[in-house]
N, C-alpha and C. Protein backbone atom coordinates (compact mmCIF):
# COMPACT_ATOMS: atom_id res chain seq x y z
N UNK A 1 26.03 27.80 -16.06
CA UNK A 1 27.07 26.98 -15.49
C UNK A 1 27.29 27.30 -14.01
N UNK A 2 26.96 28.43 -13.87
CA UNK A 2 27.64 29.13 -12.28
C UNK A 2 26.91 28.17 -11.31
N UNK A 3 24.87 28.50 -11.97
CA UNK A 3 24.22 28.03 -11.33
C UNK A 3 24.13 26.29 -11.09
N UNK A 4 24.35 25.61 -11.96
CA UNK A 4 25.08 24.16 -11.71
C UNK A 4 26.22 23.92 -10.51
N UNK A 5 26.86 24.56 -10.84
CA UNK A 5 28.17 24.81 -9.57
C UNK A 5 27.97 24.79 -8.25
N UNK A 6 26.85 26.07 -8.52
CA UNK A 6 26.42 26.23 -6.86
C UNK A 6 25.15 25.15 -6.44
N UNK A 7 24.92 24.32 -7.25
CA UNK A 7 23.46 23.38 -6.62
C UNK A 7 24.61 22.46 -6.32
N UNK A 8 25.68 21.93 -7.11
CA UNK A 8 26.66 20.96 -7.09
C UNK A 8 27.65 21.35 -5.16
N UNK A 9 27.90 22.37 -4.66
CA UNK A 9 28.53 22.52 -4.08
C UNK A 9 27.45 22.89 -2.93
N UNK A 10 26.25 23.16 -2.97
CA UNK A 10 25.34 22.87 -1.78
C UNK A 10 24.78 21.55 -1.78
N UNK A 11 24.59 20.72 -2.59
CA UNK A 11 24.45 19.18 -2.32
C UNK A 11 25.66 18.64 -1.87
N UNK A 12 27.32 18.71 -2.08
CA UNK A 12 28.01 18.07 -1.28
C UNK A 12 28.25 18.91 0.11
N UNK A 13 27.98 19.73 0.39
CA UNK A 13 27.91 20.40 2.37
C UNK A 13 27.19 19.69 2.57
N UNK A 14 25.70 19.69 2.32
CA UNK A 14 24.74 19.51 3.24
C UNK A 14 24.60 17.77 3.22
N UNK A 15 25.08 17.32 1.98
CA UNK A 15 24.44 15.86 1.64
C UNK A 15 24.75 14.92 2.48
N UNK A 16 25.64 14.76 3.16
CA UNK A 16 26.39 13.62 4.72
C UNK A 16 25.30 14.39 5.39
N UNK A 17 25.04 15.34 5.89
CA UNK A 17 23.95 15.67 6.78
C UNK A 17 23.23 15.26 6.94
N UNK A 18 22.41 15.40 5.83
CA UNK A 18 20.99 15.46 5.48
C UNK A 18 20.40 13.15 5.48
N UNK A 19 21.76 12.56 4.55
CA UNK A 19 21.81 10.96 4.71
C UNK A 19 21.74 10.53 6.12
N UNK A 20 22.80 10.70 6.69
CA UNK A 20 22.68 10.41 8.14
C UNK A 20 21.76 11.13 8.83
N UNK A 21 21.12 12.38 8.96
CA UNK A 21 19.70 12.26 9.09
C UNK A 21 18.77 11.16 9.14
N UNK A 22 18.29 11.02 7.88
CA UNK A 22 17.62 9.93 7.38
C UNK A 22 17.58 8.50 7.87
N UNK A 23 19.06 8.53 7.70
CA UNK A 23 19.71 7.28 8.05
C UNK A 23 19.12 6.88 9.58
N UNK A 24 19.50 8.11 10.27
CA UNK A 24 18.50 7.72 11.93
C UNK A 24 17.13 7.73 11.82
N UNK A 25 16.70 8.38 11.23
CA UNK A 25 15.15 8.44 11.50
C UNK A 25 14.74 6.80 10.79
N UNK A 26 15.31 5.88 9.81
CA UNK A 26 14.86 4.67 9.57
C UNK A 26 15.40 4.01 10.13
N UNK A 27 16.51 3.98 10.40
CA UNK A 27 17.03 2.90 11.01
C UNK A 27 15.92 3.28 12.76
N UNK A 28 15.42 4.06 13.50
CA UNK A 28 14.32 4.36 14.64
C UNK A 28 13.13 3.69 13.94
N UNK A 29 12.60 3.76 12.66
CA UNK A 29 11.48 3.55 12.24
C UNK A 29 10.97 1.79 12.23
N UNK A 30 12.20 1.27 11.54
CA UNK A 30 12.60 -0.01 11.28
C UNK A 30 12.60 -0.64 12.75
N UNK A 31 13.72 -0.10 13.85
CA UNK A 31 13.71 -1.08 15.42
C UNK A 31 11.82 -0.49 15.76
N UNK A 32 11.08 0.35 15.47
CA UNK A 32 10.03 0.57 16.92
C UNK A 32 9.50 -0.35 15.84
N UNK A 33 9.11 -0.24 14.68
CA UNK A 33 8.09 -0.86 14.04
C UNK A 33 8.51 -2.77 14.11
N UNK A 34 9.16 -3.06 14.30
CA UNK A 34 9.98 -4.77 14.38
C UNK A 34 9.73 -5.09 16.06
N UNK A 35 9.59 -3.92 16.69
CA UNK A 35 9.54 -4.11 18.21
C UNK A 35 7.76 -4.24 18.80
N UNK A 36 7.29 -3.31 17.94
CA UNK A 36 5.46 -3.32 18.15
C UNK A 36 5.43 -4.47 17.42
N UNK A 37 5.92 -4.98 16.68
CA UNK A 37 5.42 -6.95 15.68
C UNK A 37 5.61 -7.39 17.03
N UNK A 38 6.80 -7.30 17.58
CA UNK A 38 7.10 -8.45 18.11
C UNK A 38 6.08 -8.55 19.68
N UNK A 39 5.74 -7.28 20.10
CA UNK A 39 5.28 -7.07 21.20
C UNK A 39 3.72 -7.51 21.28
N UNK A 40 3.18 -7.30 19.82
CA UNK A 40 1.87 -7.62 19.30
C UNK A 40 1.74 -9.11 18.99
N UNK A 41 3.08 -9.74 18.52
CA UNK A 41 2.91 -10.97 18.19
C UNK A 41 2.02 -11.59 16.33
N UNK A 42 2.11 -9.97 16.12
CA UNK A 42 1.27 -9.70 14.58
C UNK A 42 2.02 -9.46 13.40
N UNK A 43 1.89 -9.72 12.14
CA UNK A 43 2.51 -8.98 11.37
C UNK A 43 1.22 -8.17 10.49
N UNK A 44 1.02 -6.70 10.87
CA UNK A 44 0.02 -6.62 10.11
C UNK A 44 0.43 -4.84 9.70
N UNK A 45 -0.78 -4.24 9.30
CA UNK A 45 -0.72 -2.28 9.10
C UNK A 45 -0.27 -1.94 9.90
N UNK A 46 -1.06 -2.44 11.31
CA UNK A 46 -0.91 -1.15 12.43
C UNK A 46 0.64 -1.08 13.18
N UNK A 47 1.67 -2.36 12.96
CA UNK A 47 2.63 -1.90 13.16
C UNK A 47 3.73 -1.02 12.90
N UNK A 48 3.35 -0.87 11.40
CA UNK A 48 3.85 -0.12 10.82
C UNK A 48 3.73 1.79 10.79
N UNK A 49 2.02 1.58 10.90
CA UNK A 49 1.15 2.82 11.47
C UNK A 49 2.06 3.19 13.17
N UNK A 50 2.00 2.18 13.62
CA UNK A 50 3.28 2.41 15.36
C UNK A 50 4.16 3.14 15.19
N UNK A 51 5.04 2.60 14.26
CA UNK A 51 6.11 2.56 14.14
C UNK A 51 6.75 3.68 14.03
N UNK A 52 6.01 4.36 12.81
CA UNK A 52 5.66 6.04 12.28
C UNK A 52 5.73 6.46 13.55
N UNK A 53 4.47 6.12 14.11
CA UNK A 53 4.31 7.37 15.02
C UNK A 53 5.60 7.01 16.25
N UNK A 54 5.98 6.24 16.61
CA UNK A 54 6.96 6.59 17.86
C UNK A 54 7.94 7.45 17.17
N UNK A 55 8.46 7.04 16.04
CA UNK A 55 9.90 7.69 15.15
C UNK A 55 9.59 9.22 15.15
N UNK A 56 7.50 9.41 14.69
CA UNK A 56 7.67 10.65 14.41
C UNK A 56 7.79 11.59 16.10
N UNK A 57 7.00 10.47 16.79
CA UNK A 57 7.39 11.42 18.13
C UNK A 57 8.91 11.93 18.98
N UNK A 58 9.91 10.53 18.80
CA UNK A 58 11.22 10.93 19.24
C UNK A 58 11.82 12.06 18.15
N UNK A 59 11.37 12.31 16.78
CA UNK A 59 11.98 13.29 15.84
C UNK A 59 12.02 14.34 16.76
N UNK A 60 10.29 14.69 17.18
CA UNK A 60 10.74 16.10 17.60
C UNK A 60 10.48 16.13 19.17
N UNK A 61 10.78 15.02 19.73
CA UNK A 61 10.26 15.09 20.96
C UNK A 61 10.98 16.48 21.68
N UNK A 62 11.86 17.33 21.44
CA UNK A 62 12.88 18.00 22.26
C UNK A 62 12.13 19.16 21.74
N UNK A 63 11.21 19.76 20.97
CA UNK A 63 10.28 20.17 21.09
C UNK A 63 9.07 20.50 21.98
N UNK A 64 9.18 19.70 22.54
CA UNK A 64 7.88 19.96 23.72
C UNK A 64 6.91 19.10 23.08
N UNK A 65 5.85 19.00 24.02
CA UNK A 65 4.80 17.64 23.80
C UNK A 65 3.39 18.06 22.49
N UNK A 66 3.42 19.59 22.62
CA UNK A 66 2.37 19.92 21.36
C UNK A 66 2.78 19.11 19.66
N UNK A 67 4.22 19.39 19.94
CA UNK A 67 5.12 19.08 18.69
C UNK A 67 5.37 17.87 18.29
N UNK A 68 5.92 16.99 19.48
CA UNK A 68 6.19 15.90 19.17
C UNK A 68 4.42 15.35 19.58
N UNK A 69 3.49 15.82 19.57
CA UNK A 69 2.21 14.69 19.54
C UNK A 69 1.63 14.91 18.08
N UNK A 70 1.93 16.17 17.48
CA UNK A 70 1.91 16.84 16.02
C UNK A 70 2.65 15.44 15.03
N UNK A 71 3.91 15.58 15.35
CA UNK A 71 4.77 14.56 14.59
C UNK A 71 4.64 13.16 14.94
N UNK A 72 3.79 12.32 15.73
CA UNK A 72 3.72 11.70 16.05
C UNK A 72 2.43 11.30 15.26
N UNK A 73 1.34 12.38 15.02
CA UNK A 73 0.44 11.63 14.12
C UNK A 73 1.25 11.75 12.70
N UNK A 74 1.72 12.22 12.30
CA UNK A 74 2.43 12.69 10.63
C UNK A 74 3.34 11.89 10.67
N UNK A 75 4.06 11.25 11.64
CA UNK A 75 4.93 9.59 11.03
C UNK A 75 3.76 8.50 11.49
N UNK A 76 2.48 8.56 11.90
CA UNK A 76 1.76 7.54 11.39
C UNK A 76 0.97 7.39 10.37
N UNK A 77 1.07 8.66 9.68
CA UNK A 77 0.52 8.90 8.37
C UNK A 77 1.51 8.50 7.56
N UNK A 78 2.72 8.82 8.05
CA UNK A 78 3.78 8.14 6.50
C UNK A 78 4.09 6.91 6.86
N UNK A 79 3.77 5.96 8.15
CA UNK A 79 4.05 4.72 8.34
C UNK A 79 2.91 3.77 7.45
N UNK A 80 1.68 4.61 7.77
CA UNK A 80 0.36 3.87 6.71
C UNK A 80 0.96 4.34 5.36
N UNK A 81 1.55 5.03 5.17
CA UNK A 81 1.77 5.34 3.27
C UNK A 81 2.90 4.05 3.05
N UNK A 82 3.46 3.95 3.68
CA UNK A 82 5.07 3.11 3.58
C UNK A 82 4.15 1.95 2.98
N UNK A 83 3.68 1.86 4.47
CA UNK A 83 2.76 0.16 3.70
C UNK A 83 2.14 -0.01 3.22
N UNK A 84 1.28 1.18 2.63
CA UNK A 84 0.72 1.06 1.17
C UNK A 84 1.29 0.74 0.15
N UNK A 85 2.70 1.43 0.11
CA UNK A 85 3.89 1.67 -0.77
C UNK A 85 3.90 0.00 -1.20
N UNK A 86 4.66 -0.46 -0.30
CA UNK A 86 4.96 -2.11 0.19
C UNK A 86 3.88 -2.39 -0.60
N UNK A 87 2.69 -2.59 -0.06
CA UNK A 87 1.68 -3.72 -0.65
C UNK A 87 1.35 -3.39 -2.04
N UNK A 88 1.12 -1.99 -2.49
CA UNK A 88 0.93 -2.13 -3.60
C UNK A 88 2.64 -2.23 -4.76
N UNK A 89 3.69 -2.55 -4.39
CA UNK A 89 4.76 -2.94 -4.86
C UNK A 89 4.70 -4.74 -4.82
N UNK A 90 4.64 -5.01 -4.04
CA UNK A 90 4.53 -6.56 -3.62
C UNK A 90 3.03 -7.19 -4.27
N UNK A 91 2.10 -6.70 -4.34
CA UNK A 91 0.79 -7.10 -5.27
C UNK A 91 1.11 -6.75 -6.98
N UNK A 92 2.07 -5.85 -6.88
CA UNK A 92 2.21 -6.16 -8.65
C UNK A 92 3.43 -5.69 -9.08
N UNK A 93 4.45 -6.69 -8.69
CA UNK A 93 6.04 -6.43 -9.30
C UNK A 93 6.01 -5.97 -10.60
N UNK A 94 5.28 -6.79 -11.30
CA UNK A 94 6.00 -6.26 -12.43
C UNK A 94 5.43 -5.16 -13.34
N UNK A 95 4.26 -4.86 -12.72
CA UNK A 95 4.34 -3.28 -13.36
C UNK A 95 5.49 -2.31 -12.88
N UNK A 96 6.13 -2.21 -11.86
CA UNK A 96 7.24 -2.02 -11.61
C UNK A 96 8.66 -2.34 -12.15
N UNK A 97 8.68 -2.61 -13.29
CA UNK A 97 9.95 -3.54 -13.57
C UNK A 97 10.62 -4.41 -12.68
N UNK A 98 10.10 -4.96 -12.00
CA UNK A 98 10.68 -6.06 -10.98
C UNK A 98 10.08 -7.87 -11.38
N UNK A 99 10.68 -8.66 -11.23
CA UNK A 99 9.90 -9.97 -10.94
C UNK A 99 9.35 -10.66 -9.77
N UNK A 100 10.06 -9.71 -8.91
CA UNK A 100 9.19 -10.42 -7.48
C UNK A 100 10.38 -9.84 -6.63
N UNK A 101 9.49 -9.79 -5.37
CA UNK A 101 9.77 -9.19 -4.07
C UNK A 101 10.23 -10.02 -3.28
């Protein structure tokens, strides 16, 4: 029980943190990646692959440039996963329990 308590009372400290975290890093992910469509005039991967990477570069840009060029390929690796995510959700709802996207 103790140990319930204490996972219960370190998820509400940290949990507003940790959301609004998040919360910036997509809501950054969402404007660069909507901003490379629009700049490209495309809707395709590689904006999304962009998108990653600017988000992952402003994450740690205050890091110095080794770091944020580090994080900059590793949010274009999770920008290509996202839209894998996407397409293979959207190519077959309903193995997902969904009817459509």
């Amino acid at each position: 029980k103790q140990w319930y308590q204490r996972r219960v009372r370190a998820i509400t400290k940290r949990g507003t943190f940790v959301g609004n975290s998040l919360a910036v890093l997509v809501l950054i992910y969402t404007g660069s990646s909507s901003m490379v469509g629009m700049w490209r005039e495309k809707e395709d991967l590689w904006n999304d692959v962009m998108g990653g990477g600017i988000t992952g570069g402003f994450y740690k840009s205050t890091r110095g440039v080794r770091t944020a060029a580090t994080f900059t390929g590793l949010g274009m690796i999770a920008g290509l996963a996202v839209n894998l995510v996407n397409g293979i959700l959207t190519a077959h709802p309903r193995s997902f329990g969904g009817t459509s996207f």
